[in-house]
C-alpha atoms as a PDB file:
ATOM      1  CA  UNK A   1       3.574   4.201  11.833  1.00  0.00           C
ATOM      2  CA  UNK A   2      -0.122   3.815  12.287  1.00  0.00           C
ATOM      3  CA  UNK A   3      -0.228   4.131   8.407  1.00  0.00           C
ATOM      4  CA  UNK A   4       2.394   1.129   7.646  1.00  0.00           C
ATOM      5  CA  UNK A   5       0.490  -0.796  10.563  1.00  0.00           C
ATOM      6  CA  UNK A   6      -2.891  -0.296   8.343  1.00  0.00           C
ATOM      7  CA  UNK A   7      -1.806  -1.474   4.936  1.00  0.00           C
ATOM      8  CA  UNK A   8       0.063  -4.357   6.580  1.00  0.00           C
ATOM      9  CA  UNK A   9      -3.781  -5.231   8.159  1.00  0.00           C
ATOM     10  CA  UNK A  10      -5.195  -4.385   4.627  1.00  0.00           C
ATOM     11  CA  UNK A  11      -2.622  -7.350   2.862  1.00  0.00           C
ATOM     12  CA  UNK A  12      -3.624  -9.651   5.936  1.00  0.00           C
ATOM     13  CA  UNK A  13      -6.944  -8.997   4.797  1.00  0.00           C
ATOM     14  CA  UNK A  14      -5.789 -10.334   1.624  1.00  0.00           C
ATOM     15  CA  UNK A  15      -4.079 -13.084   2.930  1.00  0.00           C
ATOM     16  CA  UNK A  16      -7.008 -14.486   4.860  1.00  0.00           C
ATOM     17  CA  UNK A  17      -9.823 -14.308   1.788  1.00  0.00           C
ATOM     18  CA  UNK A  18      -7.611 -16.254  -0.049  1.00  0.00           C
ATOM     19  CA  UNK A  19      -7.237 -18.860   3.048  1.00  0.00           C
ATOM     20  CA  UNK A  20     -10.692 -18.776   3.278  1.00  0.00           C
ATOM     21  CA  UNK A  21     -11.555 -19.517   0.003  1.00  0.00           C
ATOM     22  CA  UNK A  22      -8.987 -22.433   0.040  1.00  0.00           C
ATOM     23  CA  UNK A  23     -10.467 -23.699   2.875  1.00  0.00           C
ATOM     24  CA  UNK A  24     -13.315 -24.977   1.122  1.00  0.00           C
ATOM     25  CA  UNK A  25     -15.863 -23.495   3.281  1.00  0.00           C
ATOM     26  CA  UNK A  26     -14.141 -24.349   6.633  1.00  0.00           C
ATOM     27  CA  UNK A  27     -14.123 -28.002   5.812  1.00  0.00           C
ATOM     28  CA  UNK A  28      -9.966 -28.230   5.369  1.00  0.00           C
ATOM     29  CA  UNK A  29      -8.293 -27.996   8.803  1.00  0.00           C
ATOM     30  CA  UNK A  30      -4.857 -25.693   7.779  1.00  0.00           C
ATOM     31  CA  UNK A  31      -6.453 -22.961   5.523  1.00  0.00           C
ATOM     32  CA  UNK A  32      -9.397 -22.792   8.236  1.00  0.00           C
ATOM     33  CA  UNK A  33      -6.760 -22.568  11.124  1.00  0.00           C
ATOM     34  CA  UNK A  34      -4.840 -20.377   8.567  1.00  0.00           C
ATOM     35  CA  UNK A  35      -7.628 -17.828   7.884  1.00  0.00           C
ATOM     36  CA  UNK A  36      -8.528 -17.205  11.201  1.00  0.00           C
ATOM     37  CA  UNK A  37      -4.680 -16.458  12.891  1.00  0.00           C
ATOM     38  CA  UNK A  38      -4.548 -14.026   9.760  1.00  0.00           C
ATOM     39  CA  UNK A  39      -7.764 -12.517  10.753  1.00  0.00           C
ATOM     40  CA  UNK A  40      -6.930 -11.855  14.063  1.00  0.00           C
ATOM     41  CA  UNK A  41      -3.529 -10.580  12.869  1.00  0.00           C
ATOM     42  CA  UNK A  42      -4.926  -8.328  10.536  1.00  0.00           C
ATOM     43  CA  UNK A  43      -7.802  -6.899  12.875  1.00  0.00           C
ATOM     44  CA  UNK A  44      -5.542  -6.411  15.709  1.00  0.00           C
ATOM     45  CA  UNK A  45      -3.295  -4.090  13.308  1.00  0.00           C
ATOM     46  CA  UNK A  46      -6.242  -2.476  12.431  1.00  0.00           C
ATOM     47  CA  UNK A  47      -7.142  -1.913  15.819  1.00  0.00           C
ATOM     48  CA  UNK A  48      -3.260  -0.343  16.068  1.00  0.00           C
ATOM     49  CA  UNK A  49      -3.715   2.099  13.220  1.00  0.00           C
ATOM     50  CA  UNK A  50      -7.106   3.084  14.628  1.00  0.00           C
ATOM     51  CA  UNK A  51      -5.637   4.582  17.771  1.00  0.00           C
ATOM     52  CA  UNK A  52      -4.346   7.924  15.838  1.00  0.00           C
ATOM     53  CA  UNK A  53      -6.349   7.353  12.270  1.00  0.00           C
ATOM     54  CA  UNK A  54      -9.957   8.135  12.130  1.00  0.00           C
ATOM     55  CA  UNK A  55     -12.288   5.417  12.090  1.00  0.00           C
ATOM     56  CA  UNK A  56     -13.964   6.286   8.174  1.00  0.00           C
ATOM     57  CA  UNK A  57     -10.475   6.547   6.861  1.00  0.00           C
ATOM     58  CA  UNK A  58      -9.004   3.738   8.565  1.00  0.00           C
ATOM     59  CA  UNK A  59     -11.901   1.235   7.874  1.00  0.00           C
ATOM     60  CA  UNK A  60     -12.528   2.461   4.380  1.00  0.00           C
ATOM     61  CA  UNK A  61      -8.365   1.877   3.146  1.00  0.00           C
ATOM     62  CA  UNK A  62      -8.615  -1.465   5.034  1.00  0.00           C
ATOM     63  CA  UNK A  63     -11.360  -2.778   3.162  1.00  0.00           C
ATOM     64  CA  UNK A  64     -10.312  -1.555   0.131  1.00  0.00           C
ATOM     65  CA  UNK A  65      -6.906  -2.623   0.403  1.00  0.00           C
ATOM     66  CA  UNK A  66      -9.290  -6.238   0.848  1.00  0.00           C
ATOM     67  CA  UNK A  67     -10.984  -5.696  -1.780  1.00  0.00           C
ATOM     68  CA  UNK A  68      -9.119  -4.515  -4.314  1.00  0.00           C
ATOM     69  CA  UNK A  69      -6.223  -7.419  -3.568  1.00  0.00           C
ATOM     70  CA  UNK A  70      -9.196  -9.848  -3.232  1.00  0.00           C
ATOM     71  CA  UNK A  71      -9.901  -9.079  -6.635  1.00  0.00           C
ATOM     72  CA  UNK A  72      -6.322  -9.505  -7.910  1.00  0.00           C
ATOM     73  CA  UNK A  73      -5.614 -12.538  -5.965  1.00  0.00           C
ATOM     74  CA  UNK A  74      -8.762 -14.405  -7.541  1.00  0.00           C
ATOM     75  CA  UNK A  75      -7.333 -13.234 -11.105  1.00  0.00           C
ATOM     76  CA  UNK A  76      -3.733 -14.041 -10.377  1.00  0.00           C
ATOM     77  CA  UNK A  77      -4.039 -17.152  -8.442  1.00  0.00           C
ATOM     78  CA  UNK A  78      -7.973 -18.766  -8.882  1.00  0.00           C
ATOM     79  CA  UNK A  79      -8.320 -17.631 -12.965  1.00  0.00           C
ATOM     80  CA  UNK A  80     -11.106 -14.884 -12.033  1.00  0.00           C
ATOM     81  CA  UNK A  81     -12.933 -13.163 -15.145  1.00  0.00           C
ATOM     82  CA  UNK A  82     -10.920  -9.544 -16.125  1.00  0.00           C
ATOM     83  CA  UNK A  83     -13.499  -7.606 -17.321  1.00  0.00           C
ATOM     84  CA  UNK A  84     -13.615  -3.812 -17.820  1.00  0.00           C
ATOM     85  CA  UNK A  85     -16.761  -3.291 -15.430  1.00  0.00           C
ATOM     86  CA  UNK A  86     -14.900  -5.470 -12.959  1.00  0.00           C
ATOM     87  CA  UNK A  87     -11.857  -3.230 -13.877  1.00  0.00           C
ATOM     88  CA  UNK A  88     -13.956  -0.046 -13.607  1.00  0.00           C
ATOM     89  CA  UNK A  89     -15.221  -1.228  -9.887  1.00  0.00           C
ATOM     90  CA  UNK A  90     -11.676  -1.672  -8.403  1.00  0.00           C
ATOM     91  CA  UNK A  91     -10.596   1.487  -9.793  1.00  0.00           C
ATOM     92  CA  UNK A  92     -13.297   3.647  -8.276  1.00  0.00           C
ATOM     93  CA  UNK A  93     -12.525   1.423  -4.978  1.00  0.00           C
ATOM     94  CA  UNK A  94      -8.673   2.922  -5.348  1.00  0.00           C
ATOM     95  CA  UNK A  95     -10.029   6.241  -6.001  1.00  0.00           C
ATOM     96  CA  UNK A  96     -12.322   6.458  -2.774  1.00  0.00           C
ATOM     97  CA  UNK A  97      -9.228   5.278  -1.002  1.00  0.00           C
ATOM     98  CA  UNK A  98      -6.870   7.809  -2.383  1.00  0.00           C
ATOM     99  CA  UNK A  99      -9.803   9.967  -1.546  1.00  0.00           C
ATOM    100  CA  UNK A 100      -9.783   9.262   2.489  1.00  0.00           C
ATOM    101  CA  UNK A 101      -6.080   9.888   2.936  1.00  0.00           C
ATOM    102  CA  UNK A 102      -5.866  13.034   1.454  1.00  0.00           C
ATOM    103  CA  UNK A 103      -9.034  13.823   3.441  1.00  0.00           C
ATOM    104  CA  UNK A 104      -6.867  12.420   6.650  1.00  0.00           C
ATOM    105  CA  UNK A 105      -4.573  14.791   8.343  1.00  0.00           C
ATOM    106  CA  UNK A 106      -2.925  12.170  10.196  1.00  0.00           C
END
């Protein structure tokens, strides 16, 4: 469970960049209000998965998870450059991440 808790907290991760970039630095009251229930949301599930994960391999999939969907959010939705370096960086991100869980025993 504390796995399925963790990527859910990873997408919320996802969820509030986006709201925070559509917020327009704060300025617009909904995505503001938006981002920061999702961040709460999505640190409190991390704080669930954390109870039975270790700490390097729970923080480093959450992040990534962030970063990676970050990056394909901003391509998908906000017409964000695809470039192979920028290609190349999200793939070694999924690699370290792949990396931690087999290197997890729980």
């Amino acid at each position: 469970m504390a796995w399925f808790y963790l990527i859910v907290a990873g997408l919320l991760e996802v969820a509030w960049a986006y709201a925070m970039k559509r917020s327009e630095g704060f300025t617009l009251v909904v995505p503001a209000v938006t981002t920061v229930a999702l961040m709460i949301a999505s640190f409190i599930l991390l704080s669930i998965a954390m109870k039975s994960l270790p700490l390097g391999t729970a923080y480093t999939v959450w992040t990534g998870i962030g970063a990676v969907g970050a990056f394909l959010v901003g391509i998908a939705f906000l017409g964000e450059a695809v470039t192979l370096m920028r290609i190349l960086a999200a793939t070694f991100i999924v690699i370290g991440m792949t990396l931690m869980k087999l290197a997890s025993s729980s």
